[in-house]
N, C-alpha and C. Protein backbone atom coordinates (compact mmCIF):
# COMPACT_ATOMS: atom_id res chain seq x y z
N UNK A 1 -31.17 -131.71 5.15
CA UNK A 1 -30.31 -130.74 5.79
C UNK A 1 -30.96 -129.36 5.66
N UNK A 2 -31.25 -128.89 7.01
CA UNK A 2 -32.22 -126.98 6.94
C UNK A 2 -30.76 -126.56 6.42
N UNK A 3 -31.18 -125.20 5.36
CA UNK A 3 -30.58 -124.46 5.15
C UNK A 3 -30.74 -122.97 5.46
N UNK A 4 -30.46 -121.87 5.61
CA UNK A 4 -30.49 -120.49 6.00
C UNK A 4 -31.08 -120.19 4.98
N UNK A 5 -32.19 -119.43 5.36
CA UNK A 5 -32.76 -118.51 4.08
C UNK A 5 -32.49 -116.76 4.67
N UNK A 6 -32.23 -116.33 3.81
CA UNK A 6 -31.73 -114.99 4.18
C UNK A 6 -33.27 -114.20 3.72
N UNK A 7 -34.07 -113.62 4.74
CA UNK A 7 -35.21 -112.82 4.54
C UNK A 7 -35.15 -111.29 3.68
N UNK A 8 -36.56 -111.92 2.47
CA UNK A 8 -36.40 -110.34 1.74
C UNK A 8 -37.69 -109.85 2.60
N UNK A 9 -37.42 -108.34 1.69
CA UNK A 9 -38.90 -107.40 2.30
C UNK A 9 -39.92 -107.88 2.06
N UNK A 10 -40.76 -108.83 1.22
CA UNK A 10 -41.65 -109.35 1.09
C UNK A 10 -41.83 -110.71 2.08
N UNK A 11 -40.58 -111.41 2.77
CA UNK A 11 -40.62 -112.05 3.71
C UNK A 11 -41.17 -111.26 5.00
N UNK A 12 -40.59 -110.36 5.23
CA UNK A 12 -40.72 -109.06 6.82
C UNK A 12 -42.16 -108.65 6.21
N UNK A 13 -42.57 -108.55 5.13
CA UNK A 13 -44.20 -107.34 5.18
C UNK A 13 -45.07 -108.88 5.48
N UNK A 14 -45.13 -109.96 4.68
CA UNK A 14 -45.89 -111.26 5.35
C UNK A 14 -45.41 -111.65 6.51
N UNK A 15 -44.48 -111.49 7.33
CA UNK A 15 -44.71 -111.86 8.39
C UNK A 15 -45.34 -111.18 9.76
N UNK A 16 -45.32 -109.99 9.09
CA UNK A 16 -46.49 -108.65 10.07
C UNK A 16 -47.69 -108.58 9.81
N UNK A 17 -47.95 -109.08 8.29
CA UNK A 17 -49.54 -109.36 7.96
C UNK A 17 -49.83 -110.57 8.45
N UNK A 18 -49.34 -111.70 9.03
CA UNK A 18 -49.75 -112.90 9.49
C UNK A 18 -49.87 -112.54 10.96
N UNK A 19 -49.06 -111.84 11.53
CA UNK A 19 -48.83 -111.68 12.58
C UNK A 19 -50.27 -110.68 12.95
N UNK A 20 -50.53 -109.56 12.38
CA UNK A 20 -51.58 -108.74 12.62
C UNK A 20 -52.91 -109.93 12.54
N UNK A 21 -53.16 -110.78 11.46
CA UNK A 21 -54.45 -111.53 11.68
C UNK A 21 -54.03 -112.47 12.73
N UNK A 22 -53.13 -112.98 13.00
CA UNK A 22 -53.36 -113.88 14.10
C UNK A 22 -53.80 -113.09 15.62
N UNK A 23 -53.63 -111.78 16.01
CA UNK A 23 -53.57 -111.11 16.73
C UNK A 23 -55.08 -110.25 16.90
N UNK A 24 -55.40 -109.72 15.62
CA UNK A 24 -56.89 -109.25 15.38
C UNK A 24 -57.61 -110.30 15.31
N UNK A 25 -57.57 -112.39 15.40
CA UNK A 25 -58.34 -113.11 15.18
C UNK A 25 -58.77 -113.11 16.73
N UNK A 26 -57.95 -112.69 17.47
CA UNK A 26 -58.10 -113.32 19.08
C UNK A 26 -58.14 -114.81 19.48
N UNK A 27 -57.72 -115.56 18.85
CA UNK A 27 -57.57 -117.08 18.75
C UNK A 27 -56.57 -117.47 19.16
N UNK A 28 -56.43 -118.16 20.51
CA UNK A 28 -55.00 -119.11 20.43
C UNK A 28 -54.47 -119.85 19.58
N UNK A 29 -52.82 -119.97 19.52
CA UNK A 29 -52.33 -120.73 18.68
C UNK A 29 -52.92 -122.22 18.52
N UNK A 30 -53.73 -122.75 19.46
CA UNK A 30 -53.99 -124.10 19.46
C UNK A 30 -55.32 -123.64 18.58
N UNK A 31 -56.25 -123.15 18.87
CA UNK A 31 -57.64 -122.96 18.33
C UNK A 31 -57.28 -122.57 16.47
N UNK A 32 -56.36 -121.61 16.26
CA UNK A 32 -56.21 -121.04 15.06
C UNK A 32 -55.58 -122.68 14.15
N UNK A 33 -54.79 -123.57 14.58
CA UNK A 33 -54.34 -124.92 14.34
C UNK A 33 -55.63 -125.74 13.94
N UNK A 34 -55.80 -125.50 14.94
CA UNK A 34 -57.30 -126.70 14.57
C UNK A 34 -58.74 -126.25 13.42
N UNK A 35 -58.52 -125.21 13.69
CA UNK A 35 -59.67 -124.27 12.53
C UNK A 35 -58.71 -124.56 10.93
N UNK A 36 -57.50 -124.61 11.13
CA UNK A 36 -56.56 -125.08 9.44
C UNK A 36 -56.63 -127.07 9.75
N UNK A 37 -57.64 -127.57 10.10
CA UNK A 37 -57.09 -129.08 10.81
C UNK A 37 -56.10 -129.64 11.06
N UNK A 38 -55.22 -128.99 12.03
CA UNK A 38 -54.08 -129.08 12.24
C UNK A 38 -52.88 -129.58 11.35
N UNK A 39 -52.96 -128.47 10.00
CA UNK A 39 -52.25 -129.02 8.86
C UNK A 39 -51.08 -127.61 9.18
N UNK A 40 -51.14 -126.97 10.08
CA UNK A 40 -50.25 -126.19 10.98
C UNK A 40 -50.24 -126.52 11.82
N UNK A 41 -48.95 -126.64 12.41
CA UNK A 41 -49.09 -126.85 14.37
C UNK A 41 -48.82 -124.99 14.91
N UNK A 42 -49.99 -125.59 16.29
CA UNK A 42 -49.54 -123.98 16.83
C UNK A 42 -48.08 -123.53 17.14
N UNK A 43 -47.22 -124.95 16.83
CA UNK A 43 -45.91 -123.73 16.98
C UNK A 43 -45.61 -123.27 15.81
N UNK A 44 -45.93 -123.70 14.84
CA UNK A 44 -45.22 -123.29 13.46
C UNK A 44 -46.16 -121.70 13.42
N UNK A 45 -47.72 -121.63 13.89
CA UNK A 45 -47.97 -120.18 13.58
C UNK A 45 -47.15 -119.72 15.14
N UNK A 46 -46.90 -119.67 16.25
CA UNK A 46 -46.52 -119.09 16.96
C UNK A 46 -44.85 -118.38 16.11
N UNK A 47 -43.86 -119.78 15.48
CA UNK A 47 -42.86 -119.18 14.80
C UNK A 47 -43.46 -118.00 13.87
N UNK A 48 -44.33 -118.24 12.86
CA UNK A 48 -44.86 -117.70 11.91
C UNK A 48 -45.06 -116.15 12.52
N UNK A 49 -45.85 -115.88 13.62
CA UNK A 49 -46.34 -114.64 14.64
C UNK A 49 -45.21 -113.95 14.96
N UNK A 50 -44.24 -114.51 15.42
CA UNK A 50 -42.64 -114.09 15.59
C UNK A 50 -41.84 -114.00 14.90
N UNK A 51 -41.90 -114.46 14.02
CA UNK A 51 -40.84 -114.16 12.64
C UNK A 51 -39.64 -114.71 12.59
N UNK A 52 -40.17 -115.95 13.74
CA UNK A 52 -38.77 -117.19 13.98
C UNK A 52 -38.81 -118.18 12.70
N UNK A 53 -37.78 -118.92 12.56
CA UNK A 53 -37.13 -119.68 11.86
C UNK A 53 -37.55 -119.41 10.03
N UNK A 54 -38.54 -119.84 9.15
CA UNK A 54 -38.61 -119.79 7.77
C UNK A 54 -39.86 -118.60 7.76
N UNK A 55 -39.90 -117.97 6.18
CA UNK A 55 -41.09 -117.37 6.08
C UNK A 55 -42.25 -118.20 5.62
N UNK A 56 -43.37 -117.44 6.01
CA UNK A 56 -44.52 -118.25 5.98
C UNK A 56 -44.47 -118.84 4.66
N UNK A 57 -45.38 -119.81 4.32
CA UNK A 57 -45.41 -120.60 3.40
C UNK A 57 -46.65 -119.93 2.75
N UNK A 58 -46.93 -119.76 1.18
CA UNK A 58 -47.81 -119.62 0.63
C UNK A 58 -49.39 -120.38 0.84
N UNK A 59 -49.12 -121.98 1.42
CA UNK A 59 -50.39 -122.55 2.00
C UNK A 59 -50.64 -122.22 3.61
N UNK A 60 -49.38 -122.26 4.20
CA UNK A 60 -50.01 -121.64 5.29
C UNK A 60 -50.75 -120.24 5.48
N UNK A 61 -49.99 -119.42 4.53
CA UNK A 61 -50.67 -117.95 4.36
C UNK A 61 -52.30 -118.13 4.27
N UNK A 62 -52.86 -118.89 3.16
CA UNK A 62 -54.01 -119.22 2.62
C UNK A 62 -55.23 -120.17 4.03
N UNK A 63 -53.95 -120.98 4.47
CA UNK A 63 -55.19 -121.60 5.51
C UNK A 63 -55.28 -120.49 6.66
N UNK A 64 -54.58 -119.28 6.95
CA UNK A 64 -54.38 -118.88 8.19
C UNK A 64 -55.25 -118.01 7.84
N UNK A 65 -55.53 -117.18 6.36
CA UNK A 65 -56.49 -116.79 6.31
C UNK A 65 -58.33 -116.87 6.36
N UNK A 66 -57.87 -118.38 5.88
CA UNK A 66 -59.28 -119.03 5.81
C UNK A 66 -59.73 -119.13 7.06
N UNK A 67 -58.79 -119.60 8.36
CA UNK A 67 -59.20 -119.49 9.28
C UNK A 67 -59.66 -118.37 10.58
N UNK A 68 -58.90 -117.39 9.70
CA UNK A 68 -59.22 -116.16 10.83
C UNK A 68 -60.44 -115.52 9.74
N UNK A 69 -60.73 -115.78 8.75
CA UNK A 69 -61.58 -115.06 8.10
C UNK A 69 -61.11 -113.94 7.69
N UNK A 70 -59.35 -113.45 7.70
CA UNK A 70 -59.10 -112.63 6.39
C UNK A 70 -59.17 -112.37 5.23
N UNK A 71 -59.43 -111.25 4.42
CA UNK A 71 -59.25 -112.01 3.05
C UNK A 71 -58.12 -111.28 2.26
N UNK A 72 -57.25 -113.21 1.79
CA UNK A 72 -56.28 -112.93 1.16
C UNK A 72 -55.77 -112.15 -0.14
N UNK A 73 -56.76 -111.72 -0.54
CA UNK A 73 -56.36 -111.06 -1.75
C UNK A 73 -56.25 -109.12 -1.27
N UNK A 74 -56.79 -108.37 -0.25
CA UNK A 74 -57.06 -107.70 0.05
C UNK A 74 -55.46 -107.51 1.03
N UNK A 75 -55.13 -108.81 2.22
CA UNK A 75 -54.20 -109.11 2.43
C UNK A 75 -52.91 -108.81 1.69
N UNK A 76 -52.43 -109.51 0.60
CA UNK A 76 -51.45 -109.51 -0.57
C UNK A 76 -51.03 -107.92 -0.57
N UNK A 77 -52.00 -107.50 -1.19
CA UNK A 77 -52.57 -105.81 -1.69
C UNK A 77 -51.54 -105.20 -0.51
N UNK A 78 -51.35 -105.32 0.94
CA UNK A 78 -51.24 -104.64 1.81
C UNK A 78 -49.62 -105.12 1.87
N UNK A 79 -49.23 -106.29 1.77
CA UNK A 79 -48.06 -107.22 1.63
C UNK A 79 -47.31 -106.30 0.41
N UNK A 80 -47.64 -106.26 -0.35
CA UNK A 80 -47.10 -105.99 -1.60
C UNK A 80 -46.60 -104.63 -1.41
N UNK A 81 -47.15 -103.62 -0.65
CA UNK A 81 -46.83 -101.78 -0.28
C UNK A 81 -46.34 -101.73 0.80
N UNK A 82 -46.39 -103.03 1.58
CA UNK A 82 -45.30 -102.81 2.81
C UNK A 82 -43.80 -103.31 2.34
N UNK A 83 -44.10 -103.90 1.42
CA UNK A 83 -42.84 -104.50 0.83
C UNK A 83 -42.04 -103.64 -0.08
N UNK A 84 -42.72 -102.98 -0.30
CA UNK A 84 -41.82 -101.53 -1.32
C UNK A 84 -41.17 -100.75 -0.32
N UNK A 85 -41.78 -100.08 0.76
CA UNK A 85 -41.72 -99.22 1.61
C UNK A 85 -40.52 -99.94 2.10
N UNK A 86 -40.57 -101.00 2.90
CA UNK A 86 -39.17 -101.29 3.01
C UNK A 86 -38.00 -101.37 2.30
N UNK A 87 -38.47 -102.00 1.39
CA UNK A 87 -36.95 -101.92 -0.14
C UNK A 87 -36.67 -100.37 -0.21
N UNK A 88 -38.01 -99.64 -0.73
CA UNK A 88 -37.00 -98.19 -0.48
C UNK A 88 -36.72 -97.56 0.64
N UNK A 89 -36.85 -97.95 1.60
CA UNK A 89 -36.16 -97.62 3.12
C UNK A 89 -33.96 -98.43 2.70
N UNK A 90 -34.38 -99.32 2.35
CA UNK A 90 -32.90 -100.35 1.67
C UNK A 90 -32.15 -99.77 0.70
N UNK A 91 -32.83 -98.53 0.11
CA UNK A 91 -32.46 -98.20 -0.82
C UNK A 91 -31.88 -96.68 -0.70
N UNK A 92 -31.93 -95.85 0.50
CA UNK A 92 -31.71 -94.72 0.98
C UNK A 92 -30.11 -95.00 1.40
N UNK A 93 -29.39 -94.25 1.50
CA UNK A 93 -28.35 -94.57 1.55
C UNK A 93 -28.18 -94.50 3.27
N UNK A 94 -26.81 -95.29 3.94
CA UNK A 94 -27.31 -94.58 5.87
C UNK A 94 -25.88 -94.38 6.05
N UNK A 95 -25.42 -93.74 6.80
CA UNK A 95 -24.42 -93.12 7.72
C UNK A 95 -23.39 -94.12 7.70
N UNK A 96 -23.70 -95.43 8.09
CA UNK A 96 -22.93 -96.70 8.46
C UNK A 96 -23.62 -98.04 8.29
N UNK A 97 -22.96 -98.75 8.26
CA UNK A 97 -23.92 -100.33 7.66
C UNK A 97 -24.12 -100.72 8.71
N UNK A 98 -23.24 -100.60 10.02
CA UNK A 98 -23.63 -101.22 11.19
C UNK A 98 -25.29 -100.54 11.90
N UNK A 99 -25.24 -99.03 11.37
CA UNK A 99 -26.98 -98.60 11.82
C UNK A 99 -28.20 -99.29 11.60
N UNK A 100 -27.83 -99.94 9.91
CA UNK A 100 -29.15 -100.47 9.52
C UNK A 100 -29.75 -101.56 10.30
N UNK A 101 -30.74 -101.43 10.73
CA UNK A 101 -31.29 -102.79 11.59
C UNK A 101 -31.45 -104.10 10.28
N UNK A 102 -31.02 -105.16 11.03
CA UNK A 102 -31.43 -106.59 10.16
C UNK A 102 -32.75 -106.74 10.00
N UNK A 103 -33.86 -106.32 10.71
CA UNK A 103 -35.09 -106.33 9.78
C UNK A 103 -35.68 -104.52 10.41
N UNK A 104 -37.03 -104.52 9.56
CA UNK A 104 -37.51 -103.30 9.68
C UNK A 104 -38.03 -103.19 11.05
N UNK A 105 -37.84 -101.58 11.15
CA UNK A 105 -38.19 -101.06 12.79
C UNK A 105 -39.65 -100.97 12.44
N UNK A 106 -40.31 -100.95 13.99
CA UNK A 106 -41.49 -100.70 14.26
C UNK A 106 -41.85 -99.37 14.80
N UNK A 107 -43.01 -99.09 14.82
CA UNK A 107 -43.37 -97.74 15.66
C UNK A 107 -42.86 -97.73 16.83
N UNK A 108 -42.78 -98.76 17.93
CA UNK A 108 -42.23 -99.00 19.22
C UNK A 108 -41.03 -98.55 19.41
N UNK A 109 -40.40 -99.23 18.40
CA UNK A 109 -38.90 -98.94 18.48
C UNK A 109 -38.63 -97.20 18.11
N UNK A 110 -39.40 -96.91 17.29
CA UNK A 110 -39.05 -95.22 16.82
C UNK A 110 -39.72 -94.25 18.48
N UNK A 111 -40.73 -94.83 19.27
CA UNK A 111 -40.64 -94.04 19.93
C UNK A 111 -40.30 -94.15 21.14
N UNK A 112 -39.28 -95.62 21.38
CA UNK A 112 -38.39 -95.81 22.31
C UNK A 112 -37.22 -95.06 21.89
N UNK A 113 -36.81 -95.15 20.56
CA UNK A 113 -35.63 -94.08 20.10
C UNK A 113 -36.16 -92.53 20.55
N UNK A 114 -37.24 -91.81 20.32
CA UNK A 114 -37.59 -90.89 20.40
C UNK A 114 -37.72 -90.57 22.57
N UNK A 115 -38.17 -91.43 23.09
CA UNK A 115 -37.52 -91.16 24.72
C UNK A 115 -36.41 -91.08 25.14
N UNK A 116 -35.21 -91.65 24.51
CA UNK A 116 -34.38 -92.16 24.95
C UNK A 116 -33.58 -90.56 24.18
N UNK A 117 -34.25 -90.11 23.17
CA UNK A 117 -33.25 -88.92 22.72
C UNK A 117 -33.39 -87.86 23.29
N UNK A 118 -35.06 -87.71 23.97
CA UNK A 118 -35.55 -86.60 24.97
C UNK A 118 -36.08 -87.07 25.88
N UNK A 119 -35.04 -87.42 26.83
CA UNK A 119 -35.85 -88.32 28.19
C UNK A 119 -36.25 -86.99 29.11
N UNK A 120 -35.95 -86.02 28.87
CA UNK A 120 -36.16 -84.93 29.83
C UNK A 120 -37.59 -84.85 30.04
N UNK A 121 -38.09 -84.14 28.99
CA UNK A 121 -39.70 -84.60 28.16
C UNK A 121 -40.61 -85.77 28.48
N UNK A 122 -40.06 -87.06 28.39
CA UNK A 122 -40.74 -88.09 28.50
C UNK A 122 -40.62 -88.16 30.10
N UNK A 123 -39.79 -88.00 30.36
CA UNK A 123 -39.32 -88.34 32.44
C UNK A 123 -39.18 -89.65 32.97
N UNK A 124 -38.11 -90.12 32.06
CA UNK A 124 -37.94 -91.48 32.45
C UNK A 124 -37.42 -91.47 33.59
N UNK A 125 -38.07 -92.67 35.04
CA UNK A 125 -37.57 -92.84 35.73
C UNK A 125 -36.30 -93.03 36.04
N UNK A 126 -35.49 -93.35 34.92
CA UNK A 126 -34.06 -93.73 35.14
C UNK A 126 -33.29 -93.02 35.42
N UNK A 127 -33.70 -91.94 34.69
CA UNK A 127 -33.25 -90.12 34.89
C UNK A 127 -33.55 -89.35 35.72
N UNK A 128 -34.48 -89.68 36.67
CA UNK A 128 -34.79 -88.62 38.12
C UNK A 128 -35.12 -90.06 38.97
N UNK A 129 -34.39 -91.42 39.16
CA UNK A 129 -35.13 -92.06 40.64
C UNK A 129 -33.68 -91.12 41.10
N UNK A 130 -34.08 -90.80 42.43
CA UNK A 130 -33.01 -90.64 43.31
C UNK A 130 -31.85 -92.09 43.79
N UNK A 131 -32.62 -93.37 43.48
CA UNK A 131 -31.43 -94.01 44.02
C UNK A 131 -30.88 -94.48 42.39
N UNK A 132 -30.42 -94.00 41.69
CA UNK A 132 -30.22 -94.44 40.44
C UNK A 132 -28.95 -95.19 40.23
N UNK A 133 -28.12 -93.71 41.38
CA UNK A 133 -26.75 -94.48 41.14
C UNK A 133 -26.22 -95.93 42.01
N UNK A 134 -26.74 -95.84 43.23
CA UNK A 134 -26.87 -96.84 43.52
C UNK A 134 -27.01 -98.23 43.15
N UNK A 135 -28.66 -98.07 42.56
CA UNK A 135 -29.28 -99.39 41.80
C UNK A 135 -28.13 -99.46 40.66
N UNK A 136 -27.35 -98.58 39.79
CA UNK A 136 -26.33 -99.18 38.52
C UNK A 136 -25.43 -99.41 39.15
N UNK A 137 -24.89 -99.12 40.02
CA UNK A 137 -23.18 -99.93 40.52
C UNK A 137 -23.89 -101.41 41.71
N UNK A 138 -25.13 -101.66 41.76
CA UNK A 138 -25.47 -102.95 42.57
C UNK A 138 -25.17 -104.21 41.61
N UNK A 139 -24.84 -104.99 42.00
CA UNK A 139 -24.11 -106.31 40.81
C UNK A 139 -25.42 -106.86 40.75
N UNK A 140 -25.82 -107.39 39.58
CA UNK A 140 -26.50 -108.25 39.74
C UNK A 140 -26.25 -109.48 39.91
N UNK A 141 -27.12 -110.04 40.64
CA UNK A 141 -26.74 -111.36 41.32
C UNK A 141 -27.36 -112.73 40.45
């Protein structure tokens, strides 16, 4: 019977360090599988890359490194200070519990927050197309 594992910060910092070598290896999920002899399937690193279902496993960590030619101890090192940084991000107090995101934000997200607070600046189309109002009251079909 799967059970729910509720993700700590050391789950979220390994799953961005797996995610960064699978991404800096340039290897498809099938190729990166077969370089561990398919003792991973490419969906389990594709979950693994996405941060779907369990956190990585300590042997998968180790073969994923072996296979992209990271090295894990240098790895860890980087795991271990992203993992603080978040706990004390957990540890700041916030406005409302509903603000806190369920896992940590990315740069993307801070500077999609950051357009969206000065769209004037950025010039989002949404904010000067001329048919704007239009296109929002059209139903989608």
């Amino acid at each position: 019977m799967a059970t729910k594992y509720e993700w700590t910060a050391f789950d979220y910092a390994s799953q961005q360090a797996a995610a960064k070598i699978i991404a800096d290896s340039g290897y498809s999920y099938r190729t990166i599988s077969e370089m561990m002899n398919n003792a991973v399937s490419h969906v389990r690193i594709s979950d693994i890359e996405k941060g779907r279902k369990a956190p990585i496993k300590l042997s998968e960590f180790l073969l994923l490194c072996q296979a992209c030619e990271a090295d894990p101890v240098a790895v860890l090192r980087d795991i271990i200070e992203a993992a603080r940084v978040y706990e004390s991000r957990e540890r700041l107090p916030s406005p409302s519990p509903s603000s806190v995101p369920a896992c940590p934000r990315s740069d993307a997200d801070d500077d999609v927050a950051a357009a969206i607070r000065d769209h004037e600046r950025y010039g989002l189309a949404a904010n000067t197309d001329g048919n704007r109002d239009v296109e929002a009251e059209t139903p989608d079909w």
